[in-house]
C-alpha atoms as a PDB file:
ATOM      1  CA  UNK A   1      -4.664 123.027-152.558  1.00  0.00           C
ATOM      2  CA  UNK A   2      -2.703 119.671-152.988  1.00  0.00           C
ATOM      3  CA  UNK A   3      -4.580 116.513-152.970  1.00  0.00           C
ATOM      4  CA  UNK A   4      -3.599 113.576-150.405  1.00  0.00           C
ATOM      5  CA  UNK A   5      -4.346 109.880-151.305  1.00  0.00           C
ATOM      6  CA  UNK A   6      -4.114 107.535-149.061  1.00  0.00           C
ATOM      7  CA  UNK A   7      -4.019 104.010-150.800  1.00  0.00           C
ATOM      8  CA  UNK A   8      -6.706 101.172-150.470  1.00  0.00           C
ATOM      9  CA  UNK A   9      -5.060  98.501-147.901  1.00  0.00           C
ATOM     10  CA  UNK A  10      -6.001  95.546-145.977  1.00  0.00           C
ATOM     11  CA  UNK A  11      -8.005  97.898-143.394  1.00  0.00           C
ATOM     12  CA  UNK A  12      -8.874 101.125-145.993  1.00  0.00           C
ATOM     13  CA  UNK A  13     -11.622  99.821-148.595  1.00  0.00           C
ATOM     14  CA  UNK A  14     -11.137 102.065-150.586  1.00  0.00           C
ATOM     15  CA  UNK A  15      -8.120 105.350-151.955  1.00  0.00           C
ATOM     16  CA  UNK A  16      -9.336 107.794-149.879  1.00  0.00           C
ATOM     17  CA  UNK A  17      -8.676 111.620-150.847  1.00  0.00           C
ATOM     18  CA  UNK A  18      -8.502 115.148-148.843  1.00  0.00           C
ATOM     19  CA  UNK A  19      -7.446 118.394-149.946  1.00  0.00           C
ATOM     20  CA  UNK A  20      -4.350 119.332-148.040  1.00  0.00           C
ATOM     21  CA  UNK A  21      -3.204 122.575-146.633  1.00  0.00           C
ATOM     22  CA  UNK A  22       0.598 122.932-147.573  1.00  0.00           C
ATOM     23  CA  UNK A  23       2.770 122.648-144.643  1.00  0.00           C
ATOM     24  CA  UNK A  24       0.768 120.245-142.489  1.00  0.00           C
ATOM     25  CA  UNK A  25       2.371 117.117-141.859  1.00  0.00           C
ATOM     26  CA  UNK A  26       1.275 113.281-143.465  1.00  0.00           C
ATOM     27  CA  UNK A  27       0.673 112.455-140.550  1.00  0.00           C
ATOM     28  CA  UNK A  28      -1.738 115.583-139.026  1.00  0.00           C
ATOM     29  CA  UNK A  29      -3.942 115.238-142.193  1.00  0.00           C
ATOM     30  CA  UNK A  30      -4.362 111.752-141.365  1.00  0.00           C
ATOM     31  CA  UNK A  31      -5.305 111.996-137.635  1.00  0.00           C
ATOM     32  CA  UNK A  32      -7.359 114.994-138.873  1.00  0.00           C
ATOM     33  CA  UNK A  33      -9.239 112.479-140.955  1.00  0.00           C
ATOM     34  CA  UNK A  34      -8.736 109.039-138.418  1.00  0.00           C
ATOM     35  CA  UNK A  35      -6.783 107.383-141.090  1.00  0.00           C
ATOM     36  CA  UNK A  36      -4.894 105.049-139.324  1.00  0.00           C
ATOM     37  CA  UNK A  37      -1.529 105.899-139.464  1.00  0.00           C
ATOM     38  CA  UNK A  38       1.024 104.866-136.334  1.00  0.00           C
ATOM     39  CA  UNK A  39       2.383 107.670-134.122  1.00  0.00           C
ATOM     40  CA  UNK A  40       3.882 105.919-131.142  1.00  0.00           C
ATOM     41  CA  UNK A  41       6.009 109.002-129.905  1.00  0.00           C
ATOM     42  CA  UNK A  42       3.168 111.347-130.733  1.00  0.00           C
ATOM     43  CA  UNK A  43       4.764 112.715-134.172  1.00  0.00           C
ATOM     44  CA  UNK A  44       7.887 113.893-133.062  1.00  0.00           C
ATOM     45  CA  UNK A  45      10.398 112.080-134.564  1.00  0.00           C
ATOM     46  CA  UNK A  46      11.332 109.588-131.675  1.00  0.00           C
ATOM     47  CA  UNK A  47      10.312 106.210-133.511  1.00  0.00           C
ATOM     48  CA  UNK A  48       9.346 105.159-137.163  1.00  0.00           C
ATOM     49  CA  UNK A  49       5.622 103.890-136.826  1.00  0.00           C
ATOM     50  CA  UNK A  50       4.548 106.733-138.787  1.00  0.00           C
ATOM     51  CA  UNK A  51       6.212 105.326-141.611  1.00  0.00           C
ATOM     52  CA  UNK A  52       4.392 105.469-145.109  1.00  0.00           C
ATOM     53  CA  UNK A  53       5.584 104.992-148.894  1.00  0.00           C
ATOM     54  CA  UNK A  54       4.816 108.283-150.794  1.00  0.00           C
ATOM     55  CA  UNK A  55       3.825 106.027-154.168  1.00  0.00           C
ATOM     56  CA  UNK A  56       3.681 109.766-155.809  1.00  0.00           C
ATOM     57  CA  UNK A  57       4.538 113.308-155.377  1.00  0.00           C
ATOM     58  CA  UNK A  58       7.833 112.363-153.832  1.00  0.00           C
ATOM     59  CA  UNK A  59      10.295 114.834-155.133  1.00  0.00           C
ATOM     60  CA  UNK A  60       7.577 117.482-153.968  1.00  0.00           C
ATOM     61  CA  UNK A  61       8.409 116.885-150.153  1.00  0.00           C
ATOM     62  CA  UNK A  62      11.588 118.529-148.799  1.00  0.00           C
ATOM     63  CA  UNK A  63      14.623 116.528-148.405  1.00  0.00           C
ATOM     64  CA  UNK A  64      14.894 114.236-145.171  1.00  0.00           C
ATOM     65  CA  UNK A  65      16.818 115.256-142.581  1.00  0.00           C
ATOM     66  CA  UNK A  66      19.365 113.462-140.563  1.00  0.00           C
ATOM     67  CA  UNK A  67      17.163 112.564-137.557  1.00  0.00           C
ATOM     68  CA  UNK A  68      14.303 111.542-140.072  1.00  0.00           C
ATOM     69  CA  UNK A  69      16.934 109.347-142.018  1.00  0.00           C
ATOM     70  CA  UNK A  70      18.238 108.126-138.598  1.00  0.00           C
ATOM     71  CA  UNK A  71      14.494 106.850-137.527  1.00  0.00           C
ATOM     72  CA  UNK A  72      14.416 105.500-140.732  1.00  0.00           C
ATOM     73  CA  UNK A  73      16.842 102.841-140.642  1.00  0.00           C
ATOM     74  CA  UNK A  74      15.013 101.336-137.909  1.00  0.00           C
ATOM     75  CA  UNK A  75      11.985 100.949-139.204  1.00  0.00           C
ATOM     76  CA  UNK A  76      10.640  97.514-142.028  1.00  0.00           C
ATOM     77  CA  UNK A  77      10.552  97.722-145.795  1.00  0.00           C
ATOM     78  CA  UNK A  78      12.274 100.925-145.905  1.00  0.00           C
ATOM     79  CA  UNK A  79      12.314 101.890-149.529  1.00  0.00           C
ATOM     80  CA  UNK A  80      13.554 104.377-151.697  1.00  0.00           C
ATOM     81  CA  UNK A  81      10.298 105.885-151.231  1.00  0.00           C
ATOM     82  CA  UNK A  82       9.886 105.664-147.441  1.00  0.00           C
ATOM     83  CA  UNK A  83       9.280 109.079-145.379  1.00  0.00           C
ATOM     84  CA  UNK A  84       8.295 109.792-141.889  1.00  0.00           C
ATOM     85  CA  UNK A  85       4.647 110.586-141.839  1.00  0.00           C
ATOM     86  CA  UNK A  86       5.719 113.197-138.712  1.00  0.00           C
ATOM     87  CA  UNK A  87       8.412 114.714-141.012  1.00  0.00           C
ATOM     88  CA  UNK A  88       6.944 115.285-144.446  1.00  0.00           C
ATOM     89  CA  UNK A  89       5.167 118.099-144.621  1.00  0.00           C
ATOM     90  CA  UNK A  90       3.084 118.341-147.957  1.00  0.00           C
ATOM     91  CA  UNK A  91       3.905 121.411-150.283  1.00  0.00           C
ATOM     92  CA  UNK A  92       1.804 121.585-153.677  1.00  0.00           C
ATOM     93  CA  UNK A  93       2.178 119.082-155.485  1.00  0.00           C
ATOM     94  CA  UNK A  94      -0.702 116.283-154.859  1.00  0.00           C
ATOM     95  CA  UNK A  95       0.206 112.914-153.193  1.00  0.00           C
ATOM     96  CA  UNK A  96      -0.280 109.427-152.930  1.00  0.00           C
ATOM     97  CA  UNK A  97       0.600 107.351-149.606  1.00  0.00           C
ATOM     98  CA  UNK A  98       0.574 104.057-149.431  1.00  0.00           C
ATOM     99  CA  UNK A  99       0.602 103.105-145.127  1.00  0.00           C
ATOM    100  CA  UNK A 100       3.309 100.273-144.123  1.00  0.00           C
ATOM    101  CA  UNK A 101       2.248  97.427-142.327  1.00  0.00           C
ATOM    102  CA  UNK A 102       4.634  98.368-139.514  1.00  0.00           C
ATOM    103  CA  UNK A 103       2.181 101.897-139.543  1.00  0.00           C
ATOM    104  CA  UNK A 104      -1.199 100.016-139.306  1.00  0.00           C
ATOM    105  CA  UNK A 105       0.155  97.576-136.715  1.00  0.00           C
ATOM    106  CA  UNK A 106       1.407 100.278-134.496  1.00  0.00           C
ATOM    107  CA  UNK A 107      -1.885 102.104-135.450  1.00  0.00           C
ATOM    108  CA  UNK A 108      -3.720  99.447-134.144  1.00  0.00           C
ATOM    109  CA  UNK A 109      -1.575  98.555-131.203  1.00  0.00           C
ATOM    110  CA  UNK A 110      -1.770 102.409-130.069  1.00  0.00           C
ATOM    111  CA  UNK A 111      -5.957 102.129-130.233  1.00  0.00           C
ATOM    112  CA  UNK A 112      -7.025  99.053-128.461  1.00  0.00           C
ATOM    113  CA  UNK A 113     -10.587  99.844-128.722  1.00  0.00           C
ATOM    114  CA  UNK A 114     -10.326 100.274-132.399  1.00  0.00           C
ATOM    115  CA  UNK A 115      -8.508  97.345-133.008  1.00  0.00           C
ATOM    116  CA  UNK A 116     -11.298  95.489-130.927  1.00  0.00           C
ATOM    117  CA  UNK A 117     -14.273  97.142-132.673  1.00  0.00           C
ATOM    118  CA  UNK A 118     -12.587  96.514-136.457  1.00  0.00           C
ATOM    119  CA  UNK A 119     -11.840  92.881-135.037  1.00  0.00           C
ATOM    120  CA  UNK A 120     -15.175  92.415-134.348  1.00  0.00           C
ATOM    121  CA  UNK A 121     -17.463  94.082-137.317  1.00  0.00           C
ATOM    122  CA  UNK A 122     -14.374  94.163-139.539  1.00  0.00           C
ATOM    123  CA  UNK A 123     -15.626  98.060-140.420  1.00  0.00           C
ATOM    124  CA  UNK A 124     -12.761 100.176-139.429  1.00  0.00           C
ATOM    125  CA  UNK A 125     -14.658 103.586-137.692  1.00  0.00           C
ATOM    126  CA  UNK A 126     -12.858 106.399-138.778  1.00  0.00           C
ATOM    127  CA  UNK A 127     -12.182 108.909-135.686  1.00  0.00           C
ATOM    128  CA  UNK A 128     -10.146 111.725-136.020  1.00  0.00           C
ATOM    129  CA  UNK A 129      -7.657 112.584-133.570  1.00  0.00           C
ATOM    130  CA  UNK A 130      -7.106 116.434-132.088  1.00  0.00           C
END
């Protein structure tokens, strides 16, 4: 089974790794885990808040699609690099994710309660999402 990183940022402490079941999307493994990745539209490809750099393991994703690409140029700091966290599904290769800015805002914007609570003990409480 692959292995997911998700990168130390200004609200992860710490690279933070799960074993990944090929298939299941960025971002499903990280609401499984209540990594705090943006999903405005609720994963289906109707905005670009999911949007993560895949710092390695790239070339093991499949290749974007149209719509994906389309999202895409709407979203900040687009890179070479850039994916939909709704779109890539992980095969089996291992990867490493580094979460946008534009992600964590939306993230946080999306969970009021959890922005407050971080705000407040500036611990971020990791709840997964179903």
């Amino acid at each position: 089974m692959p292995k997911v990183t998700f990168k130390k940022n200004r609200v992860l402490t710490q690279d933070l790794n799960f074993q990944a079941q090929p298939g299941l999307s960025i971002l499903d493994l990280a609401h499984q885990h209540g990594i705090p990745v943006g999903s405005n539209c609720g994963g289906v490809c109707g905005c670009s808040t999911c949007h993560v750099h895949v710092v390695q393991g790239f070339d093991s994703l499949e290749e974007m699609s149209d719509k994906e690409a389309d999202r895409l140029d709407r979203a900040f700091d687009v890179r070479l690099n850039s994916r939909l966290g709704c779109q890539a599904e992980i095969a089996d290769k291992d990867l490493v994710i580094d979460i946008t800015e534009e992600s964590l805002k939306a993230f946080f914007d999306e969970n009021p309660d959890i922005r407050k609570t971080y705000e407040e003990t500036g611990v971020f409480p990791f709840l997964p999402h179903h």
